[in-house]
C-alpha atoms as a PDB file:
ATOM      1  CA  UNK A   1     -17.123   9.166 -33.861  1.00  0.00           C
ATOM      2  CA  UNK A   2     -18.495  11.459 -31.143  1.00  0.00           C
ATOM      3  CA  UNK A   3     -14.820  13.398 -30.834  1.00  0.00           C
ATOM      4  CA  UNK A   4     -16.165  15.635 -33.847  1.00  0.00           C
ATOM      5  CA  UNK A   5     -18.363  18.090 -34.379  1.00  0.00           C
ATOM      6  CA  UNK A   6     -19.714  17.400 -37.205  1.00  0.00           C
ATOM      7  CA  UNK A   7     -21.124  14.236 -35.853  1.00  0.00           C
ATOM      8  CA  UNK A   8     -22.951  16.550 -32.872  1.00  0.00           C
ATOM      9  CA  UNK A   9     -24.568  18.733 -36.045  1.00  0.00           C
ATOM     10  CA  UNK A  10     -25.829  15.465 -37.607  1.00  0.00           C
ATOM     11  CA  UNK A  11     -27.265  14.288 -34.266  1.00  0.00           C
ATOM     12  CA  UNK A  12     -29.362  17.237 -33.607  1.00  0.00           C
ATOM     13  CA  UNK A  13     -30.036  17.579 -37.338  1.00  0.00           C
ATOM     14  CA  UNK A  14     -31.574  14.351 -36.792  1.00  0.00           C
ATOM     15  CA  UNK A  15     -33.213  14.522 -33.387  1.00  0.00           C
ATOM     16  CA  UNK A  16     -35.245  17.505 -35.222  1.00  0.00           C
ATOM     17  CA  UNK A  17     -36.540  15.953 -37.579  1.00  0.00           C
ATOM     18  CA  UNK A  18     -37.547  12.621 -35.922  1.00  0.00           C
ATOM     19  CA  UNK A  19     -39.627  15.234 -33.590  1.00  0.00           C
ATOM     20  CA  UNK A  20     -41.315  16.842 -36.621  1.00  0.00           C
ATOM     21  CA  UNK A  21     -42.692  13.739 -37.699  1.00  0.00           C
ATOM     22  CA  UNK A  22     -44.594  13.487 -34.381  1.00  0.00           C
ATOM     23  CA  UNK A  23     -45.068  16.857 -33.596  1.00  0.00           C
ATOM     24  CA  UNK A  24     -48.085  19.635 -34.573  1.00  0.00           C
ATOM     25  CA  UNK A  25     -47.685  21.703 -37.469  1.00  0.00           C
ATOM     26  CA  UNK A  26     -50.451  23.959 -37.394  1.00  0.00           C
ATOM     27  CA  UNK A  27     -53.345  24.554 -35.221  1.00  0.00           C
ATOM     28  CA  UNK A  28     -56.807  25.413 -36.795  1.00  0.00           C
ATOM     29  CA  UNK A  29     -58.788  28.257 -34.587  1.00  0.00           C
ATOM     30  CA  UNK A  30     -62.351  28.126 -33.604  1.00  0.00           C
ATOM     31  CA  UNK A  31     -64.208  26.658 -30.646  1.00  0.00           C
ATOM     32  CA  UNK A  32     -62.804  23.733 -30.668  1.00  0.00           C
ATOM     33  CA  UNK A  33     -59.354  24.067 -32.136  1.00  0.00           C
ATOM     34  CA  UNK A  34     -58.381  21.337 -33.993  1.00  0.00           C
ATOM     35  CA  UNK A  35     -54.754  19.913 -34.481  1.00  0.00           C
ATOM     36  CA  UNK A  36     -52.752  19.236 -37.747  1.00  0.00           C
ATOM     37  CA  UNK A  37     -49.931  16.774 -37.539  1.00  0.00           C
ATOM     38  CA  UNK A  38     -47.321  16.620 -40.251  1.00  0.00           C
ATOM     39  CA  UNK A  39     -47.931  13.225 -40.035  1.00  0.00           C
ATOM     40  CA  UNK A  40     -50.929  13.611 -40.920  1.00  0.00           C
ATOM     41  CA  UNK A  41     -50.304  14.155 -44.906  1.00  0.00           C
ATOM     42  CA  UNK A  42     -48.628  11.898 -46.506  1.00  0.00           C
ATOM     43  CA  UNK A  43     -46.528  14.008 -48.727  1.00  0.00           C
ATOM     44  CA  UNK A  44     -45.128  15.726 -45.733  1.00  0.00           C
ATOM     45  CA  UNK A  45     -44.432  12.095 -43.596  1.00  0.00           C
ATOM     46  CA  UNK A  46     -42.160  10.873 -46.966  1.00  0.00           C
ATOM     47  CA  UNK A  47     -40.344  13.659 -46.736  1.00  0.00           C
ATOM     48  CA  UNK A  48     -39.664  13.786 -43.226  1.00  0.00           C
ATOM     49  CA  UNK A  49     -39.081   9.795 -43.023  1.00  0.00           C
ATOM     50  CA  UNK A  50     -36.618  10.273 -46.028  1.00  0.00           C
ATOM     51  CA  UNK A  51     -34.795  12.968 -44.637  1.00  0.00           C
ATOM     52  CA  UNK A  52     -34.413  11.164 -41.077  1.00  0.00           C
ATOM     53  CA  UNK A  53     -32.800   8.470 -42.669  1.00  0.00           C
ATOM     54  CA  UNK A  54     -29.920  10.450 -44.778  1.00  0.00           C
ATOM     55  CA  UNK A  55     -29.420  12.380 -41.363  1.00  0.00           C
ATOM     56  CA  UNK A  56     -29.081   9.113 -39.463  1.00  0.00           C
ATOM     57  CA  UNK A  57     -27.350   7.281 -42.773  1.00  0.00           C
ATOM     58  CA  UNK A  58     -24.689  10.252 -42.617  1.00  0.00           C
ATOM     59  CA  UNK A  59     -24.471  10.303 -38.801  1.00  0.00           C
ATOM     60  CA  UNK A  60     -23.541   6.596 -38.960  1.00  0.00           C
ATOM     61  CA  UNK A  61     -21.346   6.426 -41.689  1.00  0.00           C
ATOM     62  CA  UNK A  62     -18.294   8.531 -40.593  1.00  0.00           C
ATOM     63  CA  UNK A  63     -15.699   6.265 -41.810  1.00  0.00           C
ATOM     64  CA  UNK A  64     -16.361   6.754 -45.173  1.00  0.00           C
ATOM     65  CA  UNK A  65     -16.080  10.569 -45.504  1.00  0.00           C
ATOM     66  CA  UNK A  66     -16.878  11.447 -49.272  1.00  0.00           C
ATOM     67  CA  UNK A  67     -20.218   9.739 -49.013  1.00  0.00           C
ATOM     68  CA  UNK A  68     -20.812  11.269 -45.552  1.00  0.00           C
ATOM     69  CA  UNK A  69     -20.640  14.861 -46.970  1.00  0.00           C
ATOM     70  CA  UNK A  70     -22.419  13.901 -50.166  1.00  0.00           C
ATOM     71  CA  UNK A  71     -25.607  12.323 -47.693  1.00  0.00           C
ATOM     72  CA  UNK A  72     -25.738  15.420 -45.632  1.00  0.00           C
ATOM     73  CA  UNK A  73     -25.692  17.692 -48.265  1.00  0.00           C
ATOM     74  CA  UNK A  74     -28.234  15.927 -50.134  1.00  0.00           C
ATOM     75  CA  UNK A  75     -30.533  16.119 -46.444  1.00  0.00           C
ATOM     76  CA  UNK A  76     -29.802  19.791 -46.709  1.00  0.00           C
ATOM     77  CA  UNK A  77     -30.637  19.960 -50.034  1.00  0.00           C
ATOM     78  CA  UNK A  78     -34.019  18.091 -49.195  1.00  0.00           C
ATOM     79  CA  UNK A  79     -34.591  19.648 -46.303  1.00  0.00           C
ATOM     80  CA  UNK A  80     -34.371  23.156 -47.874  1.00  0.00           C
ATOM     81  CA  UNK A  81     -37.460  22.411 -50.091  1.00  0.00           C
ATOM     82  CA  UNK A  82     -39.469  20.855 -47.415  1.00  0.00           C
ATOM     83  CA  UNK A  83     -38.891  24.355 -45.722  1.00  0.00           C
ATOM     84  CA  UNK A  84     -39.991  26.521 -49.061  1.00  0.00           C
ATOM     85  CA  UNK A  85     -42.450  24.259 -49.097  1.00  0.00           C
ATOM     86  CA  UNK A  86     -43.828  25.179 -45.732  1.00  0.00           C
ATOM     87  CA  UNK A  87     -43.416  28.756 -46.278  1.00  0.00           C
ATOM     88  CA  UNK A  88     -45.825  27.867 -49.262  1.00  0.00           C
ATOM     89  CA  UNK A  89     -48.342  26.437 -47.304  1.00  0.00           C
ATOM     90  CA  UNK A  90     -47.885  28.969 -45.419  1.00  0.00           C
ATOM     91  CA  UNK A  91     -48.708  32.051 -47.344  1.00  0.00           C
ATOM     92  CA  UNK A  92     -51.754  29.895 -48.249  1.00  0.00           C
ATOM     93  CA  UNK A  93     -53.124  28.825 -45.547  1.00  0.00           C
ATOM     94  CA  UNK A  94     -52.123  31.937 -43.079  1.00  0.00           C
ATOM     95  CA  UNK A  95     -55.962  33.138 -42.346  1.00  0.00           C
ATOM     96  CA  UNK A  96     -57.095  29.786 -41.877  1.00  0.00           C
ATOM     97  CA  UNK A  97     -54.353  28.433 -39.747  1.00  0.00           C
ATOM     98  CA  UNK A  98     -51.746  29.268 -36.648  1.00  0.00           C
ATOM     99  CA  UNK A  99     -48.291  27.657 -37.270  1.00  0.00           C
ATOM    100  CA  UNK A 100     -46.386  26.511 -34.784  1.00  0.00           C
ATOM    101  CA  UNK A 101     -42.691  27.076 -34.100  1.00  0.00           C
ATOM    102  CA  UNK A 102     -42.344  23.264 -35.438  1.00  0.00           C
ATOM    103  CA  UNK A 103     -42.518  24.953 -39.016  1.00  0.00           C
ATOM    104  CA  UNK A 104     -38.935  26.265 -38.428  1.00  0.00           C
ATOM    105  CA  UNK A 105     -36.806  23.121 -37.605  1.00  0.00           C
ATOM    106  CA  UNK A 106     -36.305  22.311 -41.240  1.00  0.00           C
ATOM    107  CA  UNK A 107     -34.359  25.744 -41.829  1.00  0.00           C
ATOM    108  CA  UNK A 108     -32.509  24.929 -37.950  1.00  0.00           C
ATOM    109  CA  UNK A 109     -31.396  20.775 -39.907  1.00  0.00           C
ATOM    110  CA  UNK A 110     -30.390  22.719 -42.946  1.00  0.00           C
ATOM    111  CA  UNK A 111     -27.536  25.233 -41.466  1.00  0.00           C
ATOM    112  CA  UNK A 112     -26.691  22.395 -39.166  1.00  0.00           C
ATOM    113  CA  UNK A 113     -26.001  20.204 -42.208  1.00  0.00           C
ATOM    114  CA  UNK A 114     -24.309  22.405 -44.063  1.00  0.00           C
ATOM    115  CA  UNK A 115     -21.893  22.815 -40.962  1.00  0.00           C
ATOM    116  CA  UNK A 116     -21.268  19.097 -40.631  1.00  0.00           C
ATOM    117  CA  UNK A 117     -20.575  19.318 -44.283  1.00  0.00           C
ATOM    118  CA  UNK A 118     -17.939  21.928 -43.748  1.00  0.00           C
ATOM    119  CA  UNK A 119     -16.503  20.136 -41.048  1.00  0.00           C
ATOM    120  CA  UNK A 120     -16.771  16.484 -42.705  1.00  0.00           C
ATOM    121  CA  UNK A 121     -14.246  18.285 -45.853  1.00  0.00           C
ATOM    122  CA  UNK A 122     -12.157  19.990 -43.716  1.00  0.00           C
ATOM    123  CA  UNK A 123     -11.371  16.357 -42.526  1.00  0.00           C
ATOM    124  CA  UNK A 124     -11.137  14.737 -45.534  1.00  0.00           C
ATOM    125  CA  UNK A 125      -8.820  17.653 -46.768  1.00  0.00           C
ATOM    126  CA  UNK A 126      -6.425  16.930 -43.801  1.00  0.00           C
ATOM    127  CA  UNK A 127      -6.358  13.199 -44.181  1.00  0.00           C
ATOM    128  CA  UNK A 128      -5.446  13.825 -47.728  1.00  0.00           C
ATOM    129  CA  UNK A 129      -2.277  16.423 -46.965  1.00  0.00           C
ATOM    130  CA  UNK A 130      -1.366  13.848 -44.235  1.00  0.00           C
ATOM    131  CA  UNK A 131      -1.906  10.770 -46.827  1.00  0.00           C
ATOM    132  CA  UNK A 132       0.643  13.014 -48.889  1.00  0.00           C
ATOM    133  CA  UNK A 133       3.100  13.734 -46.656  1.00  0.00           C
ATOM    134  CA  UNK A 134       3.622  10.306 -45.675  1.00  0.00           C
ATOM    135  CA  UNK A 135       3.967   9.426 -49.131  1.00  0.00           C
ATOM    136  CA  UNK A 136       6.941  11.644 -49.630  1.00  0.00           C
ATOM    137  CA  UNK A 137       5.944  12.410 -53.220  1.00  0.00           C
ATOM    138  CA  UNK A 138       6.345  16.004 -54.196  1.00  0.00           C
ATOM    139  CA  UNK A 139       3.608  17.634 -55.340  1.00  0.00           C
ATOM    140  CA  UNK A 140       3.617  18.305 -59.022  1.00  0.00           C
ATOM    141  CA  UNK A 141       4.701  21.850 -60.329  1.00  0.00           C
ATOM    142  CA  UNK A 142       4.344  23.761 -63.088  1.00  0.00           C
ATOM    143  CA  UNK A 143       7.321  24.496 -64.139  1.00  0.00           C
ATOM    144  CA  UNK A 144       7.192  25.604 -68.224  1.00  0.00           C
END
């Protein structure tokens, strides 16, 4: 399991977003400044629990390869609106609020799922040339 790459990509992809859920998104400025956890709206805490568990439920399922790829990519799909969703609150919010470098782990899990994607086909496509070969069955041709 650990002998791939793909598996270290899911790991940190993971690691990241368990530590957004307990991290500090965005800090609000004035005498006192005053703290805003991502865990501290709900919408955000879904989102972040959901995507934890198709890291960790892709991580863990590397015998199965097809449904490996199709749970990271669906993280990365995920993940990729939480992000634009960020940069929405963002642009909204940017007077009122500081952001902390927290708000760019989603964009970090998406590239690094992505990559374990690659690397999860790549695999599959091997086993498959090596399933064929052993099979001694020529591949078909088009001959007209």
């Amino acid at each position: 399991m650990w002998q791939r790459i793909q598996t270290l990509y899911l790991a940190i992809a993971t690691a990241l977003m368990v530590a957004m859920i307990f991290s500090v998104k965005a800090v609000m400025p004035g005498a006192e400044p005053e703290a805003i956890k991502y865990s501290a709206y709900l919408p955000y805490l879904i989102l972040l629990i959901i995507i934890s568990l198709l890291d960790f439920l892709a991580l863990t399922s590397y015998k199965f390869r097809v449904f490996q790829m199709r749970t990271a990519v669906l993280a990365a799909i995920i993940t990729l609106a939480l992000q634009v969703w960020l940069v929405v609150d963002w642009f909204a919010t940017r007077d009122v609020m500081i952001f902390k470098l927290t708000s760019i782990f989603p964009i970090i899990c998406v590239i690094l799922d992505i990559l374990a994607a690659r690397g999860i086909l790549s695999d599959q496509m091997m086993v498959e040339s090596f399933s064929r070969l052993r099979s001694g069955k020529p591949r078909k041709s088009r001959k007209k």
